[in-house]
Each structure stands twice: as C-alpha cells, then as structure tokens.
Protein backbone atom coordinates (compact mmCIF):
# COMPACT_ATOMS: atom_id res chain seq x y z
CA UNK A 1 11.66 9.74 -35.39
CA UNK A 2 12.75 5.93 -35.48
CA UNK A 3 10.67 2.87 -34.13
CA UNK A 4 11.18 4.48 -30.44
CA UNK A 5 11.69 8.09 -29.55
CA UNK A 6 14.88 10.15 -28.30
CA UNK A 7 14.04 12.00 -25.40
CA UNK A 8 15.80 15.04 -23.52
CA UNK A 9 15.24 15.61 -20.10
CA UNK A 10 16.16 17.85 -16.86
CA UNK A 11 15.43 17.51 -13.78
CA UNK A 12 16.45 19.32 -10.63
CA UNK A 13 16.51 18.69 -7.44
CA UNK A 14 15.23 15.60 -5.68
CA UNK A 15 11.93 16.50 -6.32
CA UNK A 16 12.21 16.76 -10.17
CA UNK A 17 14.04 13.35 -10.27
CA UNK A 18 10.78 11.48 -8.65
CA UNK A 19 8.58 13.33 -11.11
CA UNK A 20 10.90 12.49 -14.12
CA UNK A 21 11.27 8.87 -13.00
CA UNK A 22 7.26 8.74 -13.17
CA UNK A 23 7.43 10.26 -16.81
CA UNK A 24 9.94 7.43 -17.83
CA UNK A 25 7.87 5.03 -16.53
CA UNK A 26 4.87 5.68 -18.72
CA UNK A 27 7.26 6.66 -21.73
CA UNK A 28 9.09 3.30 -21.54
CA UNK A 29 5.38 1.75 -21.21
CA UNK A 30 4.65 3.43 -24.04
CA UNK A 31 8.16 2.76 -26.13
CA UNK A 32 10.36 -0.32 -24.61
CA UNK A 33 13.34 1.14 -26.76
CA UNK A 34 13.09 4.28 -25.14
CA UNK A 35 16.44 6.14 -25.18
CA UNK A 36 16.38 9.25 -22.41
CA UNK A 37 19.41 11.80 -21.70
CA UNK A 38 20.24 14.86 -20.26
CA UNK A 39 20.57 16.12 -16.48
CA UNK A 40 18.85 13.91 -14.26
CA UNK A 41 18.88 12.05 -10.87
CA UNK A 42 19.14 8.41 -9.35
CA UNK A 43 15.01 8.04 -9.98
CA UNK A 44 16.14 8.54 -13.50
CA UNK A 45 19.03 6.96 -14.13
CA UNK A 46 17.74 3.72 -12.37
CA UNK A 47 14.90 3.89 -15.35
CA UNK A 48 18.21 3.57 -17.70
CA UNK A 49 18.80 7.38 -18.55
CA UNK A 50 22.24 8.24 -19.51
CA UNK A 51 23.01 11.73 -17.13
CA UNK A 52 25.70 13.78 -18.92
CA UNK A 53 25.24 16.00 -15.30
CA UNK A 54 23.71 14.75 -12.15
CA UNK A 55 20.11 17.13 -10.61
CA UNK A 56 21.62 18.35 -8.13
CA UNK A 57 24.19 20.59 -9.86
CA UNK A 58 20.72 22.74 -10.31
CA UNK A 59 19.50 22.23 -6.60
CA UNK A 60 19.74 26.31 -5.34
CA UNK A 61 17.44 28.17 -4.28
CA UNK A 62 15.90 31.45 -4.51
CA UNK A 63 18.16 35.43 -4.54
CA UNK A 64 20.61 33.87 -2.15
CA UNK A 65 24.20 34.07 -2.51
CA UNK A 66 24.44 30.48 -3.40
CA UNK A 67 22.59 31.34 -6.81
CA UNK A 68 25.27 34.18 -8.14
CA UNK A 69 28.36 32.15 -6.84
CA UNK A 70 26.98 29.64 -8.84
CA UNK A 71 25.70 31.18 -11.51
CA UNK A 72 28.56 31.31 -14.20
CA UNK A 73 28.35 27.91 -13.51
CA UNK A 74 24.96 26.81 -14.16
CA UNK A 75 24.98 29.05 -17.29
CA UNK A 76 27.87 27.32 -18.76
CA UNK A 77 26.16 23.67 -18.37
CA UNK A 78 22.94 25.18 -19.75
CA UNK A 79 24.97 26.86 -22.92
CA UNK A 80 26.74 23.08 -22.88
CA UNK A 81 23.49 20.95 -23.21
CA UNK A 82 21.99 23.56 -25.93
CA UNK A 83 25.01 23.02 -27.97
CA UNK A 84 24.97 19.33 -27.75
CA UNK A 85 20.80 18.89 -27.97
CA UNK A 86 21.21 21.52 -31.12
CA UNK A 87 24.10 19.32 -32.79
CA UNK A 88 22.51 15.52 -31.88
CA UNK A 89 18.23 16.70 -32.17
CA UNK A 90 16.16 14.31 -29.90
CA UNK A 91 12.45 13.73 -30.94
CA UNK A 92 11.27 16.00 -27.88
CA UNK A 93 12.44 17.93 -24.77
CA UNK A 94 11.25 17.56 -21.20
CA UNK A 95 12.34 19.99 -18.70
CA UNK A 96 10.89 18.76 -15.61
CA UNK A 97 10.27 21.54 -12.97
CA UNK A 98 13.59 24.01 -12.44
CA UNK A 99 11.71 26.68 -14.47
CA UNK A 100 14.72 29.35 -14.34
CA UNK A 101 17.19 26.40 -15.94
CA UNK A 102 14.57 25.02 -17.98
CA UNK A 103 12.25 27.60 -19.57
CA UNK A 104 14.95 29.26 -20.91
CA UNK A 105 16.44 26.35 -22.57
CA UNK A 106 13.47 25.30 -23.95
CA UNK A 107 12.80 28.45 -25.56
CA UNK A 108 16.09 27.89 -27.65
CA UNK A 109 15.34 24.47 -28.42
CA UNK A 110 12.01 25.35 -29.64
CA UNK A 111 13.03 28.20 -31.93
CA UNK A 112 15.38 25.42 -33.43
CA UNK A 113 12.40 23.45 -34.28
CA UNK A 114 12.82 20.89 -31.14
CA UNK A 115 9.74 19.84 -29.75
CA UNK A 116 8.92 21.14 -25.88
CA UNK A 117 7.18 19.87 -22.95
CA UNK A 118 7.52 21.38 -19.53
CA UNK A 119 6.03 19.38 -16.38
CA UNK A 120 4.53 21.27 -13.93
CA UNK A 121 3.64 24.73 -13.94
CA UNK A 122 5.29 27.54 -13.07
CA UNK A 123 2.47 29.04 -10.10
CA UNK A 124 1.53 31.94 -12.56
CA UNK A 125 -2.21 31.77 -10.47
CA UNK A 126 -0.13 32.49 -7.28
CA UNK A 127 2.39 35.57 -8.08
CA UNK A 128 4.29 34.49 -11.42
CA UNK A 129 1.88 35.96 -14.05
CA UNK A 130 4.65 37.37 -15.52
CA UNK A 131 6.19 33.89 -16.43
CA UNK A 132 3.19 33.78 -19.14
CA UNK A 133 4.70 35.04 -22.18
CA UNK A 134 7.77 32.97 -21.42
CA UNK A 135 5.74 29.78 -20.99
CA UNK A 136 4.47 30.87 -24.50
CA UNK A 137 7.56 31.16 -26.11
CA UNK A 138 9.04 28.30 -24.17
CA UNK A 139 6.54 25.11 -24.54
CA UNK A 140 4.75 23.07 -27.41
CA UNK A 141 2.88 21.34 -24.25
CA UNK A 142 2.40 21.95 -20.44
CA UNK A 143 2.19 18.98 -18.54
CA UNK A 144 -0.23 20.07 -15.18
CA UNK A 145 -0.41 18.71 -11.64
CA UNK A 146 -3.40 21.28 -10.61
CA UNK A 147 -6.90 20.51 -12.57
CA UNK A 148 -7.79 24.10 -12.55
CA UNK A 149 -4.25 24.91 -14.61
CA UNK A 150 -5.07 24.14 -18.40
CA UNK A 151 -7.91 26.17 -18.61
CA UNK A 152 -5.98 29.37 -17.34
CA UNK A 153 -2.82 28.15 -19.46
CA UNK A 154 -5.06 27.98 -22.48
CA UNK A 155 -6.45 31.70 -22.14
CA UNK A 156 -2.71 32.76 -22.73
CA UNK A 157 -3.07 30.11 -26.17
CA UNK A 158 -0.66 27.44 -24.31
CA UNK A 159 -1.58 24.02 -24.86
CA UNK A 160 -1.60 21.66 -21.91
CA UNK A 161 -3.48 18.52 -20.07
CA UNK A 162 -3.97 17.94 -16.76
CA UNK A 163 -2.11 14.70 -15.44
CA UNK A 164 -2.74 14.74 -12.05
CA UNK A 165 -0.73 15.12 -8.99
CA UNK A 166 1.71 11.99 -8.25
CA UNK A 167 1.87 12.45 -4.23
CA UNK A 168 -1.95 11.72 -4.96
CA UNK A 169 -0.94 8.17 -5.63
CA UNK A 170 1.92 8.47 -3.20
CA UNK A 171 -0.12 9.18 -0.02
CA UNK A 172 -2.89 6.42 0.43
CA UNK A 173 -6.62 7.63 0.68
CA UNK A 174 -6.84 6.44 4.24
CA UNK A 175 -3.70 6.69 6.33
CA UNK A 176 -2.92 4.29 8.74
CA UNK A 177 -2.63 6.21 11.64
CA UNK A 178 -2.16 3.30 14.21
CA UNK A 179 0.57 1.84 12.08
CA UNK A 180 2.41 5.33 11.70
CA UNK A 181 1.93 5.76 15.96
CA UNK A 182 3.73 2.03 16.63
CA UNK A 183 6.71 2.82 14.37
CA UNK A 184 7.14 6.04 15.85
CA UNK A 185 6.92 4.23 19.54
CA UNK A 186 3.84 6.23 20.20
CA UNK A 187 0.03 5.27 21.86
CA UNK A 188 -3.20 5.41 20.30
CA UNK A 189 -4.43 7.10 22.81
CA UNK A 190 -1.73 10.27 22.41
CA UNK A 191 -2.60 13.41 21.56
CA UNK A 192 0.00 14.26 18.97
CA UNK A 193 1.27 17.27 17.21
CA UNK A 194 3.50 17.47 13.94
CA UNK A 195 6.04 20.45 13.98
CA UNK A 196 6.96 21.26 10.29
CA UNK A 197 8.96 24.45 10.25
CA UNK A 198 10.28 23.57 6.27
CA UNK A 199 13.47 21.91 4.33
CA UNK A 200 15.17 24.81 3.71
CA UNK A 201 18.44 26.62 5.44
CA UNK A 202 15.99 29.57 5.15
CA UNK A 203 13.01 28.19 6.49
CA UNK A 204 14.41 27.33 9.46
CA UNK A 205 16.39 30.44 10.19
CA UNK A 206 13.00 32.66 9.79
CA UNK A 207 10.23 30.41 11.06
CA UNK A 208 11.76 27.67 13.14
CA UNK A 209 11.78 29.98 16.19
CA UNK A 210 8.17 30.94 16.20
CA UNK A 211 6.40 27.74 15.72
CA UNK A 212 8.78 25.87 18.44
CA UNK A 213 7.39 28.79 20.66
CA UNK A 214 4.30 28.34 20.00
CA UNK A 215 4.67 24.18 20.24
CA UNK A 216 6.09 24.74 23.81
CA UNK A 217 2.83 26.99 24.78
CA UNK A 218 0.77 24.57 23.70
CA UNK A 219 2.64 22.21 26.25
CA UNK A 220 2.61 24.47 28.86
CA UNK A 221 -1.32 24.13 28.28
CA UNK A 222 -1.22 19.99 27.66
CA UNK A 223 1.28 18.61 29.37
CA UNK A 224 0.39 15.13 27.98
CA UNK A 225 0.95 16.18 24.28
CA UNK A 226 3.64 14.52 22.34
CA UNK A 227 5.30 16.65 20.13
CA UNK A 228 7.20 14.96 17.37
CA UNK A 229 9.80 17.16 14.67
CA UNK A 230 10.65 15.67 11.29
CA UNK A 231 13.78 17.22 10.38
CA UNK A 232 15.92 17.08 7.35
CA UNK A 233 18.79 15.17 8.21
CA UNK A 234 21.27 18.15 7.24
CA UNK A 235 19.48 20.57 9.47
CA UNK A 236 18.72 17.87 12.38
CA UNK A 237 21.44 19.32 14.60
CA UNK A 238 20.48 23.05 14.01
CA UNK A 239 16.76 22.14 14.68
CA UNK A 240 17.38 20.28 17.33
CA UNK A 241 19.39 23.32 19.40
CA UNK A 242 16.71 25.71 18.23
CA UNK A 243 14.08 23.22 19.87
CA UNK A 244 16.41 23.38 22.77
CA UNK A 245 16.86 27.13 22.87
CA UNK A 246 12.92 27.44 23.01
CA UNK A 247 12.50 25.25 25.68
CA UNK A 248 11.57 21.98 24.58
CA UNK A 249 14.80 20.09 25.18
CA UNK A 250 13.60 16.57 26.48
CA UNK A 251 9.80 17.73 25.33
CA UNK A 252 9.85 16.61 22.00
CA UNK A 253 10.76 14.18 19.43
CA UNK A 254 13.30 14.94 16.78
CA UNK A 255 12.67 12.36 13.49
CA UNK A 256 15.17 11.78 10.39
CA UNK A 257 13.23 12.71 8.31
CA UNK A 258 9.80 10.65 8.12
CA UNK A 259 7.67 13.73 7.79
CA UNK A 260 4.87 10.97 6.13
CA UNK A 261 5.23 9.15 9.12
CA UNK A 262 5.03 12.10 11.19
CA UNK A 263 1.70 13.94 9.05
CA UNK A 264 0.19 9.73 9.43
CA UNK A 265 0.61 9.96 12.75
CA UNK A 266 -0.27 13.30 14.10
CA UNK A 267 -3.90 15.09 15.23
CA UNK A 268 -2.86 17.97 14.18
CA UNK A 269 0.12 19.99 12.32
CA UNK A 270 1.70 23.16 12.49
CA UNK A 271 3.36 23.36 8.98
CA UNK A 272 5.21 25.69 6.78
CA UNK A 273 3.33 26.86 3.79
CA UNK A 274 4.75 24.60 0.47
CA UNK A 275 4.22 21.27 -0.45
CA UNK A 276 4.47 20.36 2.77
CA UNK A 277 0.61 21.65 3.39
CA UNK A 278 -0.89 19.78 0.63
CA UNK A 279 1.06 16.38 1.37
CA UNK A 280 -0.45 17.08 5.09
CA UNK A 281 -4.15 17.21 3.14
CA UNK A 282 -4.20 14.10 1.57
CA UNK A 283 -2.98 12.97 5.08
CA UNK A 284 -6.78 14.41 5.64
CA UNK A 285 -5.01 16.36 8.58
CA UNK A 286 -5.92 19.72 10.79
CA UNK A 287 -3.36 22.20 10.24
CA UNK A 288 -1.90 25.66 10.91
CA UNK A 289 -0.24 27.30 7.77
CA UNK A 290 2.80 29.62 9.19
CA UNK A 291 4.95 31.33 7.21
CA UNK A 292 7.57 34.22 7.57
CA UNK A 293 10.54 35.36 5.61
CA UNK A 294 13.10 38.48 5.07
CA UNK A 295 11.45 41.53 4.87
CA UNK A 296 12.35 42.67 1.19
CA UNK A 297 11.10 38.97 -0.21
CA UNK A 298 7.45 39.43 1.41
CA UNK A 299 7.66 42.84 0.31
CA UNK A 300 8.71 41.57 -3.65
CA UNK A 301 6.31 38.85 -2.81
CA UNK A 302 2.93 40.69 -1.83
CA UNK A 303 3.24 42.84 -5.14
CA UNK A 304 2.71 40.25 -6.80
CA UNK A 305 0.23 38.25 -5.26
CA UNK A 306 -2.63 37.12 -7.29
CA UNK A 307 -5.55 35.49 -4.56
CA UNK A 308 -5.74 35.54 -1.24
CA UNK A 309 -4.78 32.40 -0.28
CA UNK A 310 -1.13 31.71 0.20
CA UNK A 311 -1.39 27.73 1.28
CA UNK A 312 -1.96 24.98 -1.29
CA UNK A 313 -4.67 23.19 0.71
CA UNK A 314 -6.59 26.89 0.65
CA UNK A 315 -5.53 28.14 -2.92
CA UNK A 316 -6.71 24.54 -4.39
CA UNK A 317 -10.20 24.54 -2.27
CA UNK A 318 -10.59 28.18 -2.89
CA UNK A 319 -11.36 29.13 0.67
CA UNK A 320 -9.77 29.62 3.74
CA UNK A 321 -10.54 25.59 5.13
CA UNK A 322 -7.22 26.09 7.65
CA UNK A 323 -5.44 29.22 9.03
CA UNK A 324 -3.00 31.44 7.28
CA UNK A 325 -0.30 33.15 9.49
CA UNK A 326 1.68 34.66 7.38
CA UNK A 327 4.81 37.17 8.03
CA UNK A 328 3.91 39.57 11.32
CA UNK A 329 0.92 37.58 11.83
CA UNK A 330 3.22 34.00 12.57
CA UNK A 331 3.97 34.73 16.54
CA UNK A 332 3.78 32.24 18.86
CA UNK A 333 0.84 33.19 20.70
CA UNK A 334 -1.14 33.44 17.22
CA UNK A 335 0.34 29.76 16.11
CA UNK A 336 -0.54 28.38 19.77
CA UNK A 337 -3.75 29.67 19.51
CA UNK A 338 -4.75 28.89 15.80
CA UNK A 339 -3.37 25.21 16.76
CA UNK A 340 -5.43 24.42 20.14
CA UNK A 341 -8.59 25.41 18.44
CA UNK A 342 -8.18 22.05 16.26
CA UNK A 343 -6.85 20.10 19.94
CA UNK A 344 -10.48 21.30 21.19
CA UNK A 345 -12.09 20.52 17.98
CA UNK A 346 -10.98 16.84 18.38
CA UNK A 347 -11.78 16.81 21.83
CA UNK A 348 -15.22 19.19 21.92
CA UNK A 349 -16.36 19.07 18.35
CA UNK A 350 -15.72 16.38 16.42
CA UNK A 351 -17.91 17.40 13.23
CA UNK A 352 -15.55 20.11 12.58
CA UNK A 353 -12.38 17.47 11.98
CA UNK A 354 -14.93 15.27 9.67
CA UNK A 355 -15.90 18.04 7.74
CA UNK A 356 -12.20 18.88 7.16
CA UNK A 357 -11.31 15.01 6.47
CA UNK A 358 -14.29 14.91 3.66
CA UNK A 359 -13.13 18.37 2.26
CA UNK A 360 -9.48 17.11 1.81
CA UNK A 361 -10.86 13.62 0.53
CA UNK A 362 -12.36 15.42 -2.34
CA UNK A 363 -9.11 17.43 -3.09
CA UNK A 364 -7.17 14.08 -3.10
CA UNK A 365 -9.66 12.43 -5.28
CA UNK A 366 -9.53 15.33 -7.64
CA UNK A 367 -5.67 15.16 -7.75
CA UNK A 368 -6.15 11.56 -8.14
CA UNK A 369 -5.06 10.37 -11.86
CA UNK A 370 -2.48 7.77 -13.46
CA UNK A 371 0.37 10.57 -13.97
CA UNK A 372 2.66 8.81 -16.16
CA UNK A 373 0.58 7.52 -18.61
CA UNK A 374 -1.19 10.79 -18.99
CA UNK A 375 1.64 12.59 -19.18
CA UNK A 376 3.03 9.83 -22.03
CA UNK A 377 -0.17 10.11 -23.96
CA UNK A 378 0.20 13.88 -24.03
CA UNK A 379 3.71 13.62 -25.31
CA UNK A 380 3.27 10.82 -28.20
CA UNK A 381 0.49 13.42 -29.39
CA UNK A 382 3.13 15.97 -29.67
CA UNK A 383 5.27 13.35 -31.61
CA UNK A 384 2.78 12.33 -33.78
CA UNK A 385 0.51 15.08 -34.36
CA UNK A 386 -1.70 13.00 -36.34
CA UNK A 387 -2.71 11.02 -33.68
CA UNK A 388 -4.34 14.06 -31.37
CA UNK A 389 -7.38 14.43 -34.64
C-alpha cells in the first residue's frame, strides 16, 4: 500500500450509492489521496470515484423475469471486474449491499489474497441463515447497520463492527411536523394518514389494492381525514388509477415522491413492511405493517423464517410494538381496523402514542452513530493490521 490506499467498490442501486458515498466520505477523511473505482453511482462519483459501470446496471430485483433476461449480462460485468481487480490489485474491496453481485465476487477476490469488506448484512437473523458460510468465505470484515449483528456474525467466526445506521443521522430526532404539514398545503389541525403501499412494480401490484381499500374505509368512517400517497414517480400514474379504481379519486393526495415529508407529516401510517417501516420509526410514527406477495414467495419465504417478527421496527425492538398483517391476514377490513385503533389512540388515549414515540426514540438513539468514520476506522484496521493490537 502507498501513502493513500486503492479502493474497490460496488454499489447497487440508489440505495447502495448513498451508503457508498458515506463510506468515501470518512475514507477520504481518513486518506485525502484516496483513489476509489469500480461500479458505483452519482453519490459516488461526485466524491471523485472513477465508475468503469454505473449502479444501476445491478438495480433488479428478486426471481422475476427481469433477473434471468439479464442475467448473462450481469455475469459477464462481474467476470469483467474480477479480471481487471485480479490483474491491477487495490489495497481492499468494498462491496456495498447487492449481496448476490457482491458476495460472490468477493469470495474470488479474497481467495486471491485481496482484502474484503462487505457493508451491510445480508438479514441472516430474518430468513437468510443460509448466507452464513458464504459470508465466511466471502469477507475479511462486515461492516453492520443493526447493533445486535456482530455478535451473531461473530458466533459463525466473522469479524465485524457495528457502524450504525445512516438514515439515523438522516431523519432528525424530532421531526418537524408543522413544517412538513405547510409544504404539503396541509393544517395543523388535520388528521392525516400516510399511505405507503412500497417502491416496487411488485409491491404495488400485490398490496396496493388492499391498503387503498382499507384507506377509503377509514374515510367512509372520518370524512375529515386527509389522506396523502407518496408515490415513486415511475409508478405515480399506476398508483394513482389504482387509488381511483378503489374509490378515492378526488379523496386523496398523490405526492412525487416525498415519502419523508409525507411520514413528518402524518398521525399515522399504513406502510409496507421494508425500510420503509423503520424510516417511519425514527419519524417516531404509529403504524400498520401490511404486507402480501405471490403465493409460492410467502410459501419459499415462511420456510425460512427465523423470529416472529417480519417488520424492522418489531424485529429491532423484539416485540410486536405495531401490527403485522401479513399475506391472508392484509384485507382491508383488517388494515382499516388495525389503523383506526391508533386514530382513537390520538384522539382517546394519548399515553399509548407517547409510549410508542419514547420506544422508537430509543431505537433511533441506538442506531445513532457517525457511520463513515466507523466504518473508515474498521477498514484502515484491515489495512494495517498492526494498528487493531
């Protein structure tokens, strides 16, 4: 290794490109002459990374037919960057996130005697615990964004540290729910529900249905509520005749996006179960986790299920704190009914929404932590061995 580090990285997706960009910035903190390549997104090419491909060649998802038509692809870009990481070594590789691109690259690049770090953990607590033995073979370090994560990690001998979850810093402690209502043209004295029904083509094909059912029961019951949508600008037009077809055509308010704006501003959520539930706890907000999907993936999905808990707000406080409907459960009479107990609970019992608001307080502070220099000060201990004695 010279003066300053060569560093690998991939990223996919936009998600992996924010995460990466974080890295870089404690990395170049760290090293000012920092030189970073690989596959990688605006976030990190902004932060001076040369991308030989851009992230979102890797942005598929799931079994769908996307994934094999795009397969012979992917695998000849992977079999590309191997060859050229293998013939000009950097001092480390990070694959951020992308598991199925990156785990399986790293693997190679580690047997080759290139040091590995992967950020963020595959959800081996959840229903990947076969992943663990790959991780093993794959990684030098695990970079974590759950505290409860190196412990488990290091059971299977994988080293990693705990670097906290960057939406922590993202989202602020207390959100400015008066702010959110005025730039969203709303009142403080509106009683507002958030509609979340996901990002994905999928998502809104198997759940969009249901939870606009259930929004426009909860109508029929208050009139008064304000309903507002934040929709993913490429599905805005399918989501907004779906909201249409359900009966809330003139009844609610379709956002660009905004879904921080949206969780700020709300009293309530009914969300689909991903990230989107734990961004909507450090928005300290009530919530209804719904989820359904084809039948042969919650099939696949049950077998392997590890806990209970299927929501990240639940999984990472260990209890049920908000509703689960999951699959059959998700109709819209259960999602209308699960949400208008929190509508009462503002209205009729107030304690219940603090005790909620101080439960997801603690999970933000624990989640809490400067990211990118942890995650640097992990990785210059893999550089320089000597320094982690």
């Amino acid at each position: 290794m010279g003066a300053f580090p060569r560093v690998a990285m991939v990223a996919g997706e936009t998600s992996g490109d924010l995460l990466a960009g974080l890295l870089l910035d404690g990395m170049q903190a760290h090293w000012p002459g920092l030189a970073s390549c690989g596959i990688g997104g605006p976030q990190m090419q902004r932060r001076g990374f040369a991308a030989w491909w851009p992230s979102d060649k890797l942005a598929v998802h799931g079994y769908s037919l996307e994934v094999l038509r795009r397969l012979r692809e992917l695998l000849g870009i992977r079999k590309q960057l191997r060859e050229r990481l293998l013939q000009d070594r950097p001092d480390v590789f990070i694959g951020v996130d992308a598991p199925d691109f990156n785990l399986g690259l790293e693997a190679g690049l580690r047997a080759a005697g290139i040091k590995t770090v992967h950020f963020v953990c595959p959800s081996i607590w959840a229903w990947r615990a076969e992943r663990v033995e790959k991780i093993r073979r794959s990684a030098d370090h695990m970079l974590c964004i759950f505290p409860f994560e190196p412990e488990l990690l290091a059971r299977h001998g994988i080293a990693a540290t705990y670097v906290g979850h960057p939406l922590a810093g993202v989202i602020p402690m207390v959100p400015d729910r008066a702010a959110a209502r005025v730039q969203l043209g709303l009142s403080d004295e509106d009683e507002v529900l958030a509609v979340l029904p996901g990002s994905r083509t999928s998502e809104i094909q198997y759940i969009a249905q249901p939870f606009f059912q259930a929004a426009a029961l909860v109508h029929q019951a208050r009139p008064a509520i304000k309903l507002i949508v934040p929709a993913v600008p490429a599905l805005q037009t399918r989501i907004e005749q779906m909201a249409q077809q359900c009966g809330l055509g003139g009844r609610v308010q379709i956002l660009r996006g905004q879904s921080h704006t949206a969780l700020a501003a709300c009293d309530a959520t009914l969300i689909a179960s991903g990230t989107a539930t734990l961004e909507a706890a450090l928005f300290k907000r009530p919530m209804v986790i719904g989820y359904h999907m084809h039948p042969v993936s919650w099939w696949l999905m049950r077998r392997k299920q590890l806990q209970p808990w299927v929501g990240l707000p639940n999984i990472l406080c260990r209890d049920f704190v908000v509703p689960e409907l999951i699959q059959d459960a998700a109709t819209p009479q259960a999602l209308c009914a699960a949400t208008m107990q929190w509508l009462d609970a503002r209205r009729h019992d107030p304690q219940k929404i603090t005790a909620l608001e101080q439960r997801f307080t603690a999970l933000h502070e624990s989640l809490l932590r400067n990211t990118s220099q942890l995650a640097a000060d992990a990785i210059q201990k893999i550089l320089t061995p000597a320094a982690a004695h």
